[in-house]
Protein backbone atom coordinates (compact mmCIF):
# COMPACT_ATOMS: atom_id res chain seq x y z
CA UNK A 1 99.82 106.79 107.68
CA UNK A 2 98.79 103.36 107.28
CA UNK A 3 100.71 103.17 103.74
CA UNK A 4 103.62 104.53 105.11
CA UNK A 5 104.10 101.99 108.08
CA UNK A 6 103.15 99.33 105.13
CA UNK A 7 106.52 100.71 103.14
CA UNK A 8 108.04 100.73 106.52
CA UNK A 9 107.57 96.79 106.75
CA UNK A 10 108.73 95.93 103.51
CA UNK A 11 111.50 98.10 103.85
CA UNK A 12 112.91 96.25 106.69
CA UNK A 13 111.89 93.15 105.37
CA UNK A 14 114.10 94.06 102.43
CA UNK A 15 117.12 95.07 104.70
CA UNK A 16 116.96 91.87 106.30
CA UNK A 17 116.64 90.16 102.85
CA UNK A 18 119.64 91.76 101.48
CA UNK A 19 121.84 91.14 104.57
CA UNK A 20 120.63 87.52 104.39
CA UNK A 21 119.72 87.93 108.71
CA UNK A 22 117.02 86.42 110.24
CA UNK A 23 118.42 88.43 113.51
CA UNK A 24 118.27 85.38 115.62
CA UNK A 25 114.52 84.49 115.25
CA UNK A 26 114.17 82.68 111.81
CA UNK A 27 109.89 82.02 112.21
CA UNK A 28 109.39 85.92 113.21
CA UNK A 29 111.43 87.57 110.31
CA UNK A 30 110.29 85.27 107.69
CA UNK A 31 108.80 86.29 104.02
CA UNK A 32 105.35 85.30 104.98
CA UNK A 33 104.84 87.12 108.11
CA UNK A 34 106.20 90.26 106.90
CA UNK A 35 104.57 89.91 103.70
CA UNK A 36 101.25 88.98 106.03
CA UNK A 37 101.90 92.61 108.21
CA UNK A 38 102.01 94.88 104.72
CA UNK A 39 99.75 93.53 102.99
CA UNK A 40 97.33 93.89 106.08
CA UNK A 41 98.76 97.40 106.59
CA UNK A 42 97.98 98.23 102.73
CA UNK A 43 94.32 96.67 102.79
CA UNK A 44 93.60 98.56 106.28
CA UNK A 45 94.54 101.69 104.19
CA UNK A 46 92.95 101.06 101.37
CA UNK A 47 90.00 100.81 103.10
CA UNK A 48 90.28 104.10 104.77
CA UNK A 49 91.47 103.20 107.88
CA UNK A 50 93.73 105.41 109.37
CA UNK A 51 93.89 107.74 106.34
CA UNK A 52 95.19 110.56 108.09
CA UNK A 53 93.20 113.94 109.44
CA UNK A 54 89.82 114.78 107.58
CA UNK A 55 89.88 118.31 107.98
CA UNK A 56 86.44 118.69 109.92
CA UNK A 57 85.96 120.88 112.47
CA UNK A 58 89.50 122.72 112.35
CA UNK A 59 88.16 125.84 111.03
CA UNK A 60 90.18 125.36 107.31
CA UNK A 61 87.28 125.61 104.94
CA UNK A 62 85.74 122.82 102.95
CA UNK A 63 86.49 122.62 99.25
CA UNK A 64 89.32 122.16 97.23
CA UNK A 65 92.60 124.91 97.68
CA UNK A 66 94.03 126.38 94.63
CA UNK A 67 97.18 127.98 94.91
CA UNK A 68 98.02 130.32 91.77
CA UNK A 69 95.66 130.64 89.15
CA UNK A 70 92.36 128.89 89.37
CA UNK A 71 91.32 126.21 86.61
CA UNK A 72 88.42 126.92 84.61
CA UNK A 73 88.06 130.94 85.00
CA UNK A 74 89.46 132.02 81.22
């Protein structure tokens, strides 16, 4: 999730880039500070922060799911 708000940043930073707009607050929307917010976002998820549901106690199973034919049996 964390990843995906991290493309989210430089996404808009890259709109505004493009569009050459700082939209009317020059030190907010500036290459550092967005580069500062997905690069944080990226490390934080990295990490494993925020990496999204686990899987633990929701009754699914634990190991890997193979769907079709299963690697390994001939």
């Amino acid at each position: 999730m964390l990843a995906i708000a991290a493309a989210v940043v430089f996404g808009i930073w890259l709109l505004l880039d493009l569009l050459d707009t700082n939209l009317g607050a020059p030190d907010l929307f500036n290459f550092p500070t967005m580069a500062s917010i997905g690069f944080l976002l990226l490390s934080l998820y990295l990490a494993g922060i925020g990496s999204g549901p686990r899987g633990t106690g929701t009754g699914t199973g634990s190991g890997r799911r193979f769907y079709g034919r299963r690697p390994g049996r001939g």
